[in-house]
C-alpha atoms as a PDB file:
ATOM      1  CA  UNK A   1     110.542  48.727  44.353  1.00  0.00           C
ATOM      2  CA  UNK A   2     110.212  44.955  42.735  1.00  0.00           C
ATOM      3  CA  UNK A   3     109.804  45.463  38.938  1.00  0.00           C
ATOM      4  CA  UNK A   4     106.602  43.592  37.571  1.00  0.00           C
ATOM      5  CA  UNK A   5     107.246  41.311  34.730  1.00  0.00           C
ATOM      6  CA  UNK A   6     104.540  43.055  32.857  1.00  0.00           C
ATOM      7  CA  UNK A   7     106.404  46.358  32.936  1.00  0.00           C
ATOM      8  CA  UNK A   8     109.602  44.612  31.099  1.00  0.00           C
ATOM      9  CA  UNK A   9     109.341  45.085  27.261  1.00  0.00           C
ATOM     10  CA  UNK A  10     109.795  42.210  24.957  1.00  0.00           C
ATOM     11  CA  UNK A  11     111.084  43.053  21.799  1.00  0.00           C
ATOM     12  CA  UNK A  12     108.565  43.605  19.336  1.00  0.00           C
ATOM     13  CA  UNK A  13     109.191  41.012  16.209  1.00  0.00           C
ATOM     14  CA  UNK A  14     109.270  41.906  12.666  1.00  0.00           C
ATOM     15  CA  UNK A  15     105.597  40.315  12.273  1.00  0.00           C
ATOM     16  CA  UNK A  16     104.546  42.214  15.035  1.00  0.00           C
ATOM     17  CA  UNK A  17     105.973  45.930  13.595  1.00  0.00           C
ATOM     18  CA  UNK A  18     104.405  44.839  10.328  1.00  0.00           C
ATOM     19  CA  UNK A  19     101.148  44.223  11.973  1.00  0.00           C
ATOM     20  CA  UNK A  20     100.842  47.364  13.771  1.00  0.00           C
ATOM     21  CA  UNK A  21     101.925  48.991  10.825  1.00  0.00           C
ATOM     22  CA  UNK A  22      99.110  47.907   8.898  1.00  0.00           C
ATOM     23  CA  UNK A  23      96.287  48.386  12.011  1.00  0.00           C
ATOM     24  CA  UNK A  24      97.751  52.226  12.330  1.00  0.00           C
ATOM     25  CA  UNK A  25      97.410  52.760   8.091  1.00  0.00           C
ATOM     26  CA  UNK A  26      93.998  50.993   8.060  1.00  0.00           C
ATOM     27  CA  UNK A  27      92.659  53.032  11.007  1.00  0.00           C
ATOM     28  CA  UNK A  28      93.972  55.793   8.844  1.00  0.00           C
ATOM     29  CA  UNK A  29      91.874  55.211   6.046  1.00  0.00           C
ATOM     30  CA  UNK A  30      89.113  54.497   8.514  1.00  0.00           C
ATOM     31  CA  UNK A  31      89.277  58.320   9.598  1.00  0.00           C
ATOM     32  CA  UNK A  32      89.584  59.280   6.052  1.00  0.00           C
ATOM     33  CA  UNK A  33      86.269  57.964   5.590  1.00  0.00           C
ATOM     34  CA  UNK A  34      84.604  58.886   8.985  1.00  0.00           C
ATOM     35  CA  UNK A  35      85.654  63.167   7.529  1.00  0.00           C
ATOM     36  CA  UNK A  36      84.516  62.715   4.206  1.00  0.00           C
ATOM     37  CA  UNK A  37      87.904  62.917   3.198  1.00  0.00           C
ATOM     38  CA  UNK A  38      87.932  59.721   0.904  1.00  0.00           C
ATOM     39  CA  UNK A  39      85.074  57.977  -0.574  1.00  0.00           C
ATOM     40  CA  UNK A  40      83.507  53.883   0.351  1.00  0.00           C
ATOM     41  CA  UNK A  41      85.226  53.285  -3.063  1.00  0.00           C
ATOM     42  CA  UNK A  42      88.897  54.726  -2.513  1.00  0.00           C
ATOM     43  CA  UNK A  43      88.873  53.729   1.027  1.00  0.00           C
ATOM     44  CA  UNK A  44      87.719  50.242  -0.412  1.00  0.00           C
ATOM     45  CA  UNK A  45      90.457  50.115  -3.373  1.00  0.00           C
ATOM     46  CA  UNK A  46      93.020  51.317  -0.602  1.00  0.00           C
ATOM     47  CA  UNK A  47      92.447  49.309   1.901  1.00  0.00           C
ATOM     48  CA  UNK A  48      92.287  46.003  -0.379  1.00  0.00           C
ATOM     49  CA  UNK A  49      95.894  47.624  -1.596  1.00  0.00           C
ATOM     50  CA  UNK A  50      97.083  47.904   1.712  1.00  0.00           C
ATOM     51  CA  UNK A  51      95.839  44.250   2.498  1.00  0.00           C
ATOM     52  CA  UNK A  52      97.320  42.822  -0.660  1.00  0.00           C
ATOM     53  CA  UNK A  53     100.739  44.872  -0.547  1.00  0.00           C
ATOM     54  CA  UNK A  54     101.360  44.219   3.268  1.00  0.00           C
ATOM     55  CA  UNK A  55     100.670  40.459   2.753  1.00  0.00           C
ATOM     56  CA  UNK A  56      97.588  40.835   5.569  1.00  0.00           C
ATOM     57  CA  UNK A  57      94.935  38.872   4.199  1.00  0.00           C
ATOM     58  CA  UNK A  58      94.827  36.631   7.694  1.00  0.00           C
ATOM     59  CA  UNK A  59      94.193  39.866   9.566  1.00  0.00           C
ATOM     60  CA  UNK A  60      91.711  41.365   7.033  1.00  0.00           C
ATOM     61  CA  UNK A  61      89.557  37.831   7.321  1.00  0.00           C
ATOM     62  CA  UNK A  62      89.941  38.445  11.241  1.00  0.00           C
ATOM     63  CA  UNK A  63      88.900  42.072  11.169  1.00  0.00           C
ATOM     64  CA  UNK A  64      86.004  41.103   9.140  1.00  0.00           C
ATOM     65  CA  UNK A  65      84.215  38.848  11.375  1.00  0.00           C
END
């Protein structure tokens, strides 16, 4: 069987981890919200936290459009 070069792994960069890091927390919060769990104005304060802290303002601006 001929391996497909899409089935090789690359290894995931540190930019990369971070990124999916913050997507996985901020779908997180997203939930939160969704249950009730969290109100617009903690999951607002957290997620601007999470943007800030994580250093992902250039995903933020892309998530918002």
């Amino acid at each position: 069987m001929k391996q497909n070069e899409s089935d090789i792994q690359r290894p995931i960069t540190p930019d990369e981890k971070k990124k999916r890091l913050f997507l996985e927390q901020k779908k997180t919060l997203d939930i939160f919200l969704a249950n009730g769990a969290i109100t617009q104005a903690q999951y607002n304060k957290s997620y601007g936290d999470l943007v800030v802290l994580m250093g992902m303002q250039d995903v933020a601006s892309e998530l918002a459009k």
